[in-house]
N, C-alpha and C. Protein backbone atom coordinates (compact mmCIF):
# COMPACT_ATOMS: atom_id res chain seq x y z
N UNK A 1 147.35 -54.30 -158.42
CA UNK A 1 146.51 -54.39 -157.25
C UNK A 1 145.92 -55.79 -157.10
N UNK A 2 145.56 -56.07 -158.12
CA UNK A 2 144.90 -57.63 -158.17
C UNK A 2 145.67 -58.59 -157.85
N UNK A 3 147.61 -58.77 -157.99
CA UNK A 3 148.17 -59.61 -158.23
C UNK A 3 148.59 -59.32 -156.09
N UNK A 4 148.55 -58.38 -155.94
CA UNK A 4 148.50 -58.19 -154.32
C UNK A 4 147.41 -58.67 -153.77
N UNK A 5 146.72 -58.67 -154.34
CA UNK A 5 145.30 -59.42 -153.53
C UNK A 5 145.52 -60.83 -153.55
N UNK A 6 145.80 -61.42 -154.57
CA UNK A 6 146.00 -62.49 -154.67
C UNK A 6 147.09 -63.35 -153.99
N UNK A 7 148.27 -62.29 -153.84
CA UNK A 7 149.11 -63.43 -152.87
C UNK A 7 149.00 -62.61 -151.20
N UNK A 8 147.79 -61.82 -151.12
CA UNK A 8 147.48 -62.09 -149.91
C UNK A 8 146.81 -63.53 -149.38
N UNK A 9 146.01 -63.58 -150.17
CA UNK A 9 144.77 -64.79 -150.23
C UNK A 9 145.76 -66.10 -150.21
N UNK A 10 146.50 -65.85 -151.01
CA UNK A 10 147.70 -67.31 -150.89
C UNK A 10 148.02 -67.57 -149.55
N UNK A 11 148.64 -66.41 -149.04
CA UNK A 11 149.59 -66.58 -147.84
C UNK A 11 148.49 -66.59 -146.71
N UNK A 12 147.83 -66.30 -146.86
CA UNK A 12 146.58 -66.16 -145.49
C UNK A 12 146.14 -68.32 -145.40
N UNK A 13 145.83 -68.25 -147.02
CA UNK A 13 146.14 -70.28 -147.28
C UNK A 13 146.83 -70.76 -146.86
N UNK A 14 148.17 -70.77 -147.48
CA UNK A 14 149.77 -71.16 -146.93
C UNK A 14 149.39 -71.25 -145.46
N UNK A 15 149.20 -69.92 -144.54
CA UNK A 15 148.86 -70.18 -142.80
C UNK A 15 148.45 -70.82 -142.39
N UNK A 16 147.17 -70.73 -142.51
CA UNK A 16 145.99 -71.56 -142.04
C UNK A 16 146.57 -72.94 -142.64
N UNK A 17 146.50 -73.78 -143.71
CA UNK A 17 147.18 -74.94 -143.71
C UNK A 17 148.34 -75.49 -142.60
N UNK A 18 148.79 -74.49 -142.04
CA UNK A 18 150.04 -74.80 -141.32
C UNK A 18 149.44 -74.79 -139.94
N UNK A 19 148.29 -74.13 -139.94
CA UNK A 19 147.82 -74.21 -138.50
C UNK A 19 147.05 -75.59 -137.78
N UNK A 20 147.54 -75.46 -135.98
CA UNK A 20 146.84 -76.71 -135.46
C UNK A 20 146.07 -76.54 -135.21
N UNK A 21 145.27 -77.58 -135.47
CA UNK A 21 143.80 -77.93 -135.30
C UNK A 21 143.69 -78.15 -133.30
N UNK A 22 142.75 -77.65 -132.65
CA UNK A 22 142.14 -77.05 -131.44
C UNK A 22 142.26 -78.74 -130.34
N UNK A 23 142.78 -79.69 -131.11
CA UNK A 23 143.03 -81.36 -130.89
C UNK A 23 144.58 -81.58 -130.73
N UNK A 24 145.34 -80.68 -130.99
CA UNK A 24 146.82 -80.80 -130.86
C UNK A 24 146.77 -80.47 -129.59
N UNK A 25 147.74 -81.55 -128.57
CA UNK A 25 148.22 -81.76 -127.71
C UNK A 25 150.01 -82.28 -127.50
N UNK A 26 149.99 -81.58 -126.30
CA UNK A 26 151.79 -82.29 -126.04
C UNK A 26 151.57 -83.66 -125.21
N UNK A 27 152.52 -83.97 -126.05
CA UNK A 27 153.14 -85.51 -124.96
C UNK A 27 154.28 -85.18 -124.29
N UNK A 28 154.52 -85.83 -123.16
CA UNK A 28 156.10 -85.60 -122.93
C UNK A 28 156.18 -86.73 -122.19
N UNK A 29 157.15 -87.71 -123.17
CA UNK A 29 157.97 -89.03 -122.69
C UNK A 29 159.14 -89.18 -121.93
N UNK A 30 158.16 -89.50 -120.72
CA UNK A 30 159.94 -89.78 -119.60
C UNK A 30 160.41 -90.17 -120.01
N UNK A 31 160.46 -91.77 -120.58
CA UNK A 31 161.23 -92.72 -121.05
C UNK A 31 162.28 -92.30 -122.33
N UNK A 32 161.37 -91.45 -123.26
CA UNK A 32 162.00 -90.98 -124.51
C UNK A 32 163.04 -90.03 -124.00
N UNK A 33 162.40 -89.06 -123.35
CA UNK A 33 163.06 -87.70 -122.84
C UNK A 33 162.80 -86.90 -123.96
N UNK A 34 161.50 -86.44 -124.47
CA UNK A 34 160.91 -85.94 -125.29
C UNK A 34 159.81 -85.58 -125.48
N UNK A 35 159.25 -84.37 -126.33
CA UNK A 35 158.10 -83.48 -125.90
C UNK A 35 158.04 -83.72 -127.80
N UNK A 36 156.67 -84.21 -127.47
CA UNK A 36 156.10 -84.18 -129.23
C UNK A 36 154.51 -83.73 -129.56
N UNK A 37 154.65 -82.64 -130.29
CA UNK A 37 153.21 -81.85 -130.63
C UNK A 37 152.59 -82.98 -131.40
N UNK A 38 151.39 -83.65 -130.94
CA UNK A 38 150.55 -84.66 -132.00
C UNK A 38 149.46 -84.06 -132.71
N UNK A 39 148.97 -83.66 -133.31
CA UNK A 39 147.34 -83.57 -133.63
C UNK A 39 146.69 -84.42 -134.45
N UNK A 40 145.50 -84.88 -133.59
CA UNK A 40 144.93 -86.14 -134.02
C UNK A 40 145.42 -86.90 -134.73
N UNK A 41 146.34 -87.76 -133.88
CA UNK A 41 147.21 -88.77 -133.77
C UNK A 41 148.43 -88.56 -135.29
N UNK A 42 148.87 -87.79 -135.61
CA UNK A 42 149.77 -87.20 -136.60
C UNK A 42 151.00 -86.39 -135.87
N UNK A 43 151.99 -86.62 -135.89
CA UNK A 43 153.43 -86.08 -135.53
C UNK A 43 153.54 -84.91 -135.91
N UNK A 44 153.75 -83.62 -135.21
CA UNK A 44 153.55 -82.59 -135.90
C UNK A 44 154.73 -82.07 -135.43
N UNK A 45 155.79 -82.50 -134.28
CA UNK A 45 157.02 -81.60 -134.03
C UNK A 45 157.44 -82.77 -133.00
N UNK A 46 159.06 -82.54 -132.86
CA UNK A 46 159.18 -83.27 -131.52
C UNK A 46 160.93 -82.68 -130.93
N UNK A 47 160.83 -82.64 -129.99
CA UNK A 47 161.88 -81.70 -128.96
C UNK A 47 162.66 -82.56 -128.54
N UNK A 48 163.44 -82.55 -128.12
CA UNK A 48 164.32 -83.28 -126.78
C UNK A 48 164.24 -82.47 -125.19
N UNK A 49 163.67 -83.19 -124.78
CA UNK A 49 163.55 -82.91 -123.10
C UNK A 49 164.16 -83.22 -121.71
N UNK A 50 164.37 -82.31 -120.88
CA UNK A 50 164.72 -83.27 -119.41
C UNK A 50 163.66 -82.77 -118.26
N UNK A 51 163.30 -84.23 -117.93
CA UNK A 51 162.45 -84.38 -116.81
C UNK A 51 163.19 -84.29 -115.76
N UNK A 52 162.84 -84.25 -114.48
CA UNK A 52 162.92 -84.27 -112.72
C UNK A 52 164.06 -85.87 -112.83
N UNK A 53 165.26 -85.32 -112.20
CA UNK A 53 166.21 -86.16 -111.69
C UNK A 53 165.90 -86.76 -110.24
N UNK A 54 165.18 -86.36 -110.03
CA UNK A 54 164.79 -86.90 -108.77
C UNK A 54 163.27 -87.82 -109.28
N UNK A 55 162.51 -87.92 -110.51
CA UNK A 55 161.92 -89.09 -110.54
C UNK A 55 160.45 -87.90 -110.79
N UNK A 56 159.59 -89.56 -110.56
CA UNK A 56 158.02 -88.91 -111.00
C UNK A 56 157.24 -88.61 -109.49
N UNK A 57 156.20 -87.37 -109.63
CA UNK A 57 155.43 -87.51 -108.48
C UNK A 57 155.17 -86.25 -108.75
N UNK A 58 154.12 -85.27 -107.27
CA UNK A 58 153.40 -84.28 -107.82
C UNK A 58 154.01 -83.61 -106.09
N UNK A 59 154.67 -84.62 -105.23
CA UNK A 59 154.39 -83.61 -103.45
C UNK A 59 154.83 -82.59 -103.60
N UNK A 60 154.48 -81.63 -102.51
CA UNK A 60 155.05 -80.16 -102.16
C UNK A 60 156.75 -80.92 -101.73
N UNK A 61 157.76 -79.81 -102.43
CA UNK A 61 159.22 -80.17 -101.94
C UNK A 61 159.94 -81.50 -102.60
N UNK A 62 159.04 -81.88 -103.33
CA UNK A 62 159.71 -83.63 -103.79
C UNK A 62 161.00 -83.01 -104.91
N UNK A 63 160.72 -81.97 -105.67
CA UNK A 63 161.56 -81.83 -107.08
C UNK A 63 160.77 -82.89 -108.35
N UNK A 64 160.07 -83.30 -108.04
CA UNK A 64 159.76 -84.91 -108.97
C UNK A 64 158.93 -84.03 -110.13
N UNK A 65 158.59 -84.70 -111.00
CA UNK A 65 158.66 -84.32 -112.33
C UNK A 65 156.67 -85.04 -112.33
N UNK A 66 155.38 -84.08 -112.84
CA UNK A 66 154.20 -84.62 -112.19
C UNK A 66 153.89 -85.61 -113.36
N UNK A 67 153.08 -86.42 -113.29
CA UNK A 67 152.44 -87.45 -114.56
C UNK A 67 150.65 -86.89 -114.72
N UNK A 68 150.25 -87.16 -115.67
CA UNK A 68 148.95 -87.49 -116.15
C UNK A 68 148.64 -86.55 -117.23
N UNK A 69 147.60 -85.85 -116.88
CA UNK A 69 146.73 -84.92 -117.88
C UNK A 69 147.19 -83.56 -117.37
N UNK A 70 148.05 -82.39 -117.85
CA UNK A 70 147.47 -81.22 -117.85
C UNK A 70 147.23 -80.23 -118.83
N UNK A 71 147.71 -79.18 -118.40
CA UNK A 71 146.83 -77.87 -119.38
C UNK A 71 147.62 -77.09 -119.06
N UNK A 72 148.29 -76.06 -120.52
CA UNK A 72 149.01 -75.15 -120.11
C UNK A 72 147.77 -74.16 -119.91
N UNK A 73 148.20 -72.80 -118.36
CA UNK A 73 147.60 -72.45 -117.89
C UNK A 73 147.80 -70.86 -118.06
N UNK A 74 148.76 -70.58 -118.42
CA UNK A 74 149.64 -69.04 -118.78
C UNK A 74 151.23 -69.40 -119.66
N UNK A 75 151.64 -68.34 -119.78
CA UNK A 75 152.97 -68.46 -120.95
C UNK A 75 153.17 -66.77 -120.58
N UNK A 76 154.73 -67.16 -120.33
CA UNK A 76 155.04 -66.04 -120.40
C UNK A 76 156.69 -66.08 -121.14
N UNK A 77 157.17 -64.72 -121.39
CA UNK A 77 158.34 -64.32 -122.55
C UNK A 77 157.94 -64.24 -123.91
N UNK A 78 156.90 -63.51 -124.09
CA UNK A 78 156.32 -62.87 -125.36
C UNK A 78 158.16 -62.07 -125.76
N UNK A 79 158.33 -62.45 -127.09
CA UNK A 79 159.38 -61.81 -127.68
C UNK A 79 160.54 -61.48 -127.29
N UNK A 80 160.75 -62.39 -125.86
CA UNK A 80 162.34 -61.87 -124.91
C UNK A 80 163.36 -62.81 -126.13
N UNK A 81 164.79 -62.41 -125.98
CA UNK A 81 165.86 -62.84 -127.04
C UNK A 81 165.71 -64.64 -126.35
N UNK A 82 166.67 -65.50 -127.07
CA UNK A 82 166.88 -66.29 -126.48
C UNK A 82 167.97 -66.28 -125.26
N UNK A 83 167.60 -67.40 -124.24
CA UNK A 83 168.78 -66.88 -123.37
C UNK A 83 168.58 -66.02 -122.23
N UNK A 84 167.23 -65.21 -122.56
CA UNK A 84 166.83 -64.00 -121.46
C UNK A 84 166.59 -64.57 -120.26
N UNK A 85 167.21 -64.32 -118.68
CA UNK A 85 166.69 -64.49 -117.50
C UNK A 85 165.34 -64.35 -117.14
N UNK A 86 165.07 -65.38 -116.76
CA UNK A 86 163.07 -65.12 -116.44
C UNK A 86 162.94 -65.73 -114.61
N UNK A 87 162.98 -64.44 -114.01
CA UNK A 87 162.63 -64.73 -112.28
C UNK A 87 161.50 -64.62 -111.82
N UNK A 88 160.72 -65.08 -111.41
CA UNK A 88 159.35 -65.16 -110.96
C UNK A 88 158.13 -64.71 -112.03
N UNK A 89 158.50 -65.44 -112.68
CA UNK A 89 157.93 -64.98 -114.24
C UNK A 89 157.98 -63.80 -115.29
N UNK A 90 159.09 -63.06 -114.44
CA UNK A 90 159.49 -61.79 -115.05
C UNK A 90 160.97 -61.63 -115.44
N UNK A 91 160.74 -61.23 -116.96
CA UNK A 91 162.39 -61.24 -117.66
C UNK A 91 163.49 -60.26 -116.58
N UNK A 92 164.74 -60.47 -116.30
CA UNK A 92 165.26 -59.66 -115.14
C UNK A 92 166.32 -58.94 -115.96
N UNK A 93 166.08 -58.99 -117.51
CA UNK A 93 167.18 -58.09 -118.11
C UNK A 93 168.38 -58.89 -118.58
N UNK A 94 168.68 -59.94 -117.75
CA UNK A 94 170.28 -60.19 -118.15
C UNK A 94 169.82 -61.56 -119.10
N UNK A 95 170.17 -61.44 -120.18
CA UNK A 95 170.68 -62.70 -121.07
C UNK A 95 172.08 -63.39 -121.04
N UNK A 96 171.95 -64.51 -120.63
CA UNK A 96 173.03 -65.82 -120.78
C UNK A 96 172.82 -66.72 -121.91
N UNK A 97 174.35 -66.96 -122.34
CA UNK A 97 174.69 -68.18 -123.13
C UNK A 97 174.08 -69.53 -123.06
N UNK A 98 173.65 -70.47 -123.97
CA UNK A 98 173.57 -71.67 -123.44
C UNK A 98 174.89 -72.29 -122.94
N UNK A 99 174.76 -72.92 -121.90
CA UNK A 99 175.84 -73.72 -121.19
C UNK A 99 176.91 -72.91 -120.68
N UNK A 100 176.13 -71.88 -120.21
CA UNK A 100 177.22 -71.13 -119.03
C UNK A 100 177.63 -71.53 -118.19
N UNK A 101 178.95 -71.70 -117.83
CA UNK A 101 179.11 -72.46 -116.52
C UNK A 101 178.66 -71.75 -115.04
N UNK A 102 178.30 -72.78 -114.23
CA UNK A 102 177.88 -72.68 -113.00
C UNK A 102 175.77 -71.42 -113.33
N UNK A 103 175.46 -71.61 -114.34
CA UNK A 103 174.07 -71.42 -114.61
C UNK A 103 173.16 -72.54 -114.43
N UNK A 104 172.21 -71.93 -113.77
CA UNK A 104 170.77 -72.79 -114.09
C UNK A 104 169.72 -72.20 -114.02
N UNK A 105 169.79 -71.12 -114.90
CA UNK A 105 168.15 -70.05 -114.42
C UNK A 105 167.17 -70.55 -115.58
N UNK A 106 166.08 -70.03 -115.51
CA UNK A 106 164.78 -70.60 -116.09
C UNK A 106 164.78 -69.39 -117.17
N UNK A 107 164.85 -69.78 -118.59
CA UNK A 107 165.58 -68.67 -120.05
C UNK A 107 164.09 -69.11 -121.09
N UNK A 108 164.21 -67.74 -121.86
CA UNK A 108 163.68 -67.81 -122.81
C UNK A 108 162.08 -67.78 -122.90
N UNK A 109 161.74 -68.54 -122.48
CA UNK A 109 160.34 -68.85 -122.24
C UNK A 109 159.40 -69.54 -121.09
N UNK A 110 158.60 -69.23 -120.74
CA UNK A 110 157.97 -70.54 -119.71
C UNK A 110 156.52 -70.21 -120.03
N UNK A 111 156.51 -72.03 -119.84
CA UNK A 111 154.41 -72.19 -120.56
C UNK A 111 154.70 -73.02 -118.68
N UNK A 112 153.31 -72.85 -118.18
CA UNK A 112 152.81 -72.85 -116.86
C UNK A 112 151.87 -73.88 -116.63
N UNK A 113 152.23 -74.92 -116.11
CA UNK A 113 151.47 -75.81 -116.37
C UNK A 113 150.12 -76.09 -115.15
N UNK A 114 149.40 -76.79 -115.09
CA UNK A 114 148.21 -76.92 -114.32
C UNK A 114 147.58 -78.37 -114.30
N UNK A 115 147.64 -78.90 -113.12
CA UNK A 115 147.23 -80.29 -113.31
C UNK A 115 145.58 -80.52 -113.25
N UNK A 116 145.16 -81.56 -114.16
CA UNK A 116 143.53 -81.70 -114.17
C UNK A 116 143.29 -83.04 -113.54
N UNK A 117 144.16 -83.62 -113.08
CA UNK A 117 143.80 -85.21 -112.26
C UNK A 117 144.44 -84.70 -110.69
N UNK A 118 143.71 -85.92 -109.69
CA UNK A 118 144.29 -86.05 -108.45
C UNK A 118 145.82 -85.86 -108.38
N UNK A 119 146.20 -87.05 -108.96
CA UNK A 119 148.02 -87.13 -109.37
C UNK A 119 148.97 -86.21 -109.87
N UNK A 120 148.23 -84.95 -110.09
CA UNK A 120 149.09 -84.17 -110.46
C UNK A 120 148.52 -82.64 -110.39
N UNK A 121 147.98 -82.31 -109.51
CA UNK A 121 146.50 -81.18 -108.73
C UNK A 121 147.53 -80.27 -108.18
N UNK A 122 148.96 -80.46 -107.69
CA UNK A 122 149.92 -79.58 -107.19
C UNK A 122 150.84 -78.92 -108.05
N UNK A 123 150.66 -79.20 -109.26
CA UNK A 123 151.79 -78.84 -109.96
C UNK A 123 151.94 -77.32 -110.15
N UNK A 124 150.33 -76.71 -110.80
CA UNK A 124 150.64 -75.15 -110.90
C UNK A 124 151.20 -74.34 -109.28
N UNK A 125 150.41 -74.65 -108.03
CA UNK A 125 151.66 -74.56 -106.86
C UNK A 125 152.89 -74.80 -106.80
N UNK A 126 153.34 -75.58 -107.06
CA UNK A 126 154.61 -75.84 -107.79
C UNK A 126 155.66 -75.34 -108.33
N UNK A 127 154.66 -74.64 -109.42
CA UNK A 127 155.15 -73.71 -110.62
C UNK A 127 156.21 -74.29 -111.78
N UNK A 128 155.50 -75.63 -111.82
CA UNK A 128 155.60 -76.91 -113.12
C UNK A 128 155.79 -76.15 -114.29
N UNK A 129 156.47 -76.02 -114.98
CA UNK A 129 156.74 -75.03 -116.22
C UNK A 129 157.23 -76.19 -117.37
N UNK A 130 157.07 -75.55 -118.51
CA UNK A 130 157.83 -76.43 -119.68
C UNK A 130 159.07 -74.85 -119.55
N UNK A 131 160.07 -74.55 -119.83
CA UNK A 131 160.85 -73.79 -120.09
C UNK A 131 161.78 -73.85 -120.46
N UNK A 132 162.97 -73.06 -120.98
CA UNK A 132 163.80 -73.01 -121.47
C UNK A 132 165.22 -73.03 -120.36
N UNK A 133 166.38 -73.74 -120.73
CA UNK A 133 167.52 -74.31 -119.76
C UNK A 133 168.85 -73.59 -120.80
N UNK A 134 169.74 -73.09 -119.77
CA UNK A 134 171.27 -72.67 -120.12
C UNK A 134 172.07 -73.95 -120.54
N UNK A 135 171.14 -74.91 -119.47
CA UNK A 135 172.51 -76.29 -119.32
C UNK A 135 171.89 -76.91 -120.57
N UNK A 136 171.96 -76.67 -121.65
CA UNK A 136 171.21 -77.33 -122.63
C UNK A 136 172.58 -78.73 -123.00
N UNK A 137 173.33 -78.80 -122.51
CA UNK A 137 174.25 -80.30 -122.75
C UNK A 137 173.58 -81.30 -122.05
N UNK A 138 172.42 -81.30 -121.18
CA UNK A 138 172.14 -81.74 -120.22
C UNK A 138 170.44 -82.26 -120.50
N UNK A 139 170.37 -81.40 -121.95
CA UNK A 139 169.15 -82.20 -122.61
C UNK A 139 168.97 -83.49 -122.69
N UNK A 140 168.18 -84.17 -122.76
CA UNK A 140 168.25 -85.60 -123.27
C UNK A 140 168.21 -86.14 -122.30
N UNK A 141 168.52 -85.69 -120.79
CA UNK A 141 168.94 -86.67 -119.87
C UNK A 141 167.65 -86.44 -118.64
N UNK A 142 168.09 -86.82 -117.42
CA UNK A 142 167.02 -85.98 -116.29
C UNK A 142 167.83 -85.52 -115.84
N UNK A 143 167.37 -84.66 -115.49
CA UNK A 143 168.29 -82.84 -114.75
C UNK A 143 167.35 -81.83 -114.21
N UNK A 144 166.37 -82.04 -114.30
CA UNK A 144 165.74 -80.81 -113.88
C UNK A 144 165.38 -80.92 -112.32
N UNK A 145 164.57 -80.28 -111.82
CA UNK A 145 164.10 -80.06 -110.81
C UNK A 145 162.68 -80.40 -110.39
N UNK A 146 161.77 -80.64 -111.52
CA UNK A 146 160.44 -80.97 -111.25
C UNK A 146 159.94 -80.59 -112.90
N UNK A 147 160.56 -79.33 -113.44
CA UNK A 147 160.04 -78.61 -114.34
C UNK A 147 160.00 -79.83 -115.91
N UNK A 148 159.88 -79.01 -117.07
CA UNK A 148 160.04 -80.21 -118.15
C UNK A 148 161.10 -78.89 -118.65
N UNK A 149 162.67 -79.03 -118.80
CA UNK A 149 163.28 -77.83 -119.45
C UNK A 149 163.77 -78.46 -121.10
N UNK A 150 163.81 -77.84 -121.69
CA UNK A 150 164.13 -77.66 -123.31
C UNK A 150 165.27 -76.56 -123.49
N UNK A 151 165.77 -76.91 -125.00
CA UNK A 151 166.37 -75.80 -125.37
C UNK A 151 166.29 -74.78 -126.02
N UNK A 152 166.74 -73.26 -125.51
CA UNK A 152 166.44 -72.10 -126.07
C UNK A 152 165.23 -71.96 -127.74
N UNK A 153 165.91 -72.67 -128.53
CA UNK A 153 165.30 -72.23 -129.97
C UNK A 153 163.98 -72.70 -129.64
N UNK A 154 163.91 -74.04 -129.17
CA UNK A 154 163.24 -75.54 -129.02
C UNK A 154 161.69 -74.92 -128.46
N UNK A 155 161.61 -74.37 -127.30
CA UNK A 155 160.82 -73.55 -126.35
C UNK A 155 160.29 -72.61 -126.96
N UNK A 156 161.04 -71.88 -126.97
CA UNK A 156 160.71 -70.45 -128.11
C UNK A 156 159.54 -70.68 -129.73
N UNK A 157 160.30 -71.45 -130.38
CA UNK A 157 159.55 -72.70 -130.80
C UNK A 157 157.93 -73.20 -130.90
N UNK A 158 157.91 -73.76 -129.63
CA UNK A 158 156.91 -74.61 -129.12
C UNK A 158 156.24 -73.43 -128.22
N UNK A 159 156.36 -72.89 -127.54
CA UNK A 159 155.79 -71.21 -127.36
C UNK A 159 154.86 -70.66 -128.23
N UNK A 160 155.34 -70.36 -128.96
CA UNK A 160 154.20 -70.15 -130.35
C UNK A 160 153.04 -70.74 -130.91
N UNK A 161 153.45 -71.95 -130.80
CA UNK A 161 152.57 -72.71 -131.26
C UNK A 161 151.61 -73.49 -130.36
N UNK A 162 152.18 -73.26 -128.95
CA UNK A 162 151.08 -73.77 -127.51
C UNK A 162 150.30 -72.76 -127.10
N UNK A 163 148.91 -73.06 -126.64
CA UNK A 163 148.03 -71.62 -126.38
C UNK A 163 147.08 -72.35 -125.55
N UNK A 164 146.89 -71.35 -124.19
CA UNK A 164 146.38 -71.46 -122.92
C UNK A 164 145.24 -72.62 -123.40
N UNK A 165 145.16 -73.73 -122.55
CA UNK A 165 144.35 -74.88 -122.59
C UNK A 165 144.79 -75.67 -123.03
N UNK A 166 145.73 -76.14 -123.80
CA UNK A 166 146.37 -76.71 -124.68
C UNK A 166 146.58 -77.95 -123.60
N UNK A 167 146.52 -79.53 -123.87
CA UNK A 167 146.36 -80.32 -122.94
C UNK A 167 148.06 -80.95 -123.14
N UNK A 168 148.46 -81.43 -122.34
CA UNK A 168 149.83 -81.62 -121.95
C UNK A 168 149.62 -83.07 -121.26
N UNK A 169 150.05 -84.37 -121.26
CA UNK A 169 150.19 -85.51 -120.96
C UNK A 169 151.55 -85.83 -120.41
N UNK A 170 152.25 -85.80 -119.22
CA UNK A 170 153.19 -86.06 -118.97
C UNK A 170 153.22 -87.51 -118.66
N UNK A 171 153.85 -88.55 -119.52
CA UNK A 171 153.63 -90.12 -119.15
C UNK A 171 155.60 -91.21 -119.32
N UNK A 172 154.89 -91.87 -119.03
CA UNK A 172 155.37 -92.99 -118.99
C UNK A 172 155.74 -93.56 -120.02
N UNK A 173 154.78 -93.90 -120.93
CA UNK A 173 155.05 -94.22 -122.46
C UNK A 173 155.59 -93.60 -123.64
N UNK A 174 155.85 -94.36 -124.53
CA UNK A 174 157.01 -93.86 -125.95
C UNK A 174 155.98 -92.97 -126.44
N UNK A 175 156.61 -91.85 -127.25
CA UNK A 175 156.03 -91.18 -127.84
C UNK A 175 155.44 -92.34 -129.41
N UNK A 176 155.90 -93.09 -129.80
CA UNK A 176 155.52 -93.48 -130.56
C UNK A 176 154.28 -94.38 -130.61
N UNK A 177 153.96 -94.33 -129.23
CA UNK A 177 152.30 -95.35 -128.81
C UNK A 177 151.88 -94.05 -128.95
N UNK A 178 151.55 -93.14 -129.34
CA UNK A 178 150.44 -91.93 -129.27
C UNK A 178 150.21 -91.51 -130.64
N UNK A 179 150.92 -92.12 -131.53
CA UNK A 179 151.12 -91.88 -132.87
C UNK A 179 150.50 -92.93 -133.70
N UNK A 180 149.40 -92.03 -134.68
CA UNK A 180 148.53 -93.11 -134.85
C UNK A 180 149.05 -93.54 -136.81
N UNK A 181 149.40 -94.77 -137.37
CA UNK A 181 149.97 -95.27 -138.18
C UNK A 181 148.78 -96.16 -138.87
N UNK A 182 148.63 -96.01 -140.36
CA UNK A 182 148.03 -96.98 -141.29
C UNK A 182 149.15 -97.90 -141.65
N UNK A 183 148.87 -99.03 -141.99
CA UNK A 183 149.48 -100.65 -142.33
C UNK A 183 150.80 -100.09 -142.99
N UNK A 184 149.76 -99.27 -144.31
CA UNK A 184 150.33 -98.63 -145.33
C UNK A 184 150.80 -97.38 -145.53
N UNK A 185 151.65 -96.87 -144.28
CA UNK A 185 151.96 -95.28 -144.05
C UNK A 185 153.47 -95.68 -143.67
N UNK A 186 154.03 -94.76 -144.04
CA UNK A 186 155.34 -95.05 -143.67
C UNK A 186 155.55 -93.44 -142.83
N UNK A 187 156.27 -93.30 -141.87
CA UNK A 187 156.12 -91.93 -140.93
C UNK A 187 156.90 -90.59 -141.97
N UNK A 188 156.18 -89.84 -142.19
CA UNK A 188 156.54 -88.33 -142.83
C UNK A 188 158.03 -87.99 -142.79
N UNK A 189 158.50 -87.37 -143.59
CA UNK A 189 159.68 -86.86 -143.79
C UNK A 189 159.85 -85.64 -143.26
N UNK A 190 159.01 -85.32 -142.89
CA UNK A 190 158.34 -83.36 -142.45
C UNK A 190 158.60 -83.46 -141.14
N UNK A 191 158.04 -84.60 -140.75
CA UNK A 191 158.39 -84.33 -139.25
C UNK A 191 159.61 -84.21 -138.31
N UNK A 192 159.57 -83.36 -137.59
CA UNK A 192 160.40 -82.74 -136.85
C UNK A 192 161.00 -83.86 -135.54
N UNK A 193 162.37 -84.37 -136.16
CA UNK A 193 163.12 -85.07 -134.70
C UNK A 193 164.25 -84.73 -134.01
N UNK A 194 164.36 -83.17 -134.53
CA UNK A 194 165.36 -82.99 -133.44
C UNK A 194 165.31 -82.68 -131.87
């Protein structure tokens, strides 16, 4: 009984060590084409992303991909497989392959984004999502429509670990200006670059 108590107490440790601190925020680098969890200024994960092929901006109808400060605002696909169809924020039953041909539905997951500056005040109208993409060959590049899409695992992923308020920076700059480095630090082996 005691030796059960005890690697409860471990693993409840083990967790909480692994957990982010209420200061973890996403970046997501146009330039990079990448979404990286920081907390206080420490690399804690990083994705490959595609932004708006049609460019940056926030108008009604543009497709453009918004910039500044936001906040995820809702999340939805609690526990759908990867791959699951998600239509108006509701799973529609049918699961697809990544890179089905002639697909482009919104899979797996979607975190809902919400803009907190002028420059980007339209996005939850919008319906600005980080989510999950079929065309995942198409990562890395710009392809989307306005949205920030990722791949299946990637989302699913980062889902978990994002929770309503969670501040979201869509910019301009390298992920590696947000990353804060001593003289004498050389960057972690832990961290996540795929």
């Amino acid at each position: 009984m005691k030796s059960l108590l005890a690697l409860s107490i471990l693993l409840v440790i083990l967790d909480a060590a692994h957990a982010l601190s209420p200061a973890t925020e996403m970046i997501v680098s146009v330039p990079d084409q990448q979404l990286a969890l920081i907390d206080r200024g420490k690399l804690v994960s990083k994705y490959p992303i595609s932004t708006s092929k049609f460019g940056l901006g926030d108008s009604n109808g543009s497709y453009r991909t918004p910039v500044g400060v936001l906040f995820v605002s809702a999340k939805f696909g609690d526990r759908l497989p990867a791959g699951a169809v998600i239509k108006n924020r509701m799973p529609t039953g049918e699961v697809i392959n990544a890179n089905a041909p002639g697909r482009d539905a919104i899979v797996s997951r979607v975190i809902w984004l919400r803009g907190m500056e002028q420059q980007n005040k339209l996005a939850r109208n919008r319906c600005i999502y980080i989510h999950g993409t079929p065309e995942e060959r198409r990562i890395g590049t710009v392809a989307s429509f306005g949205c920030i899409r990722m791949r299946s695992k990637d989302v699913i992923a980062l889902y978990d670990l994002a929770h309503i308020g969670m501040h979201v920076t869509i910019t301009e700059r390298k992920i590696d200006s947000f990353i804060q480095r001593r003289d004498d630090e050389q960057p972690s082996l832990l961290a996540r670059s795929d």
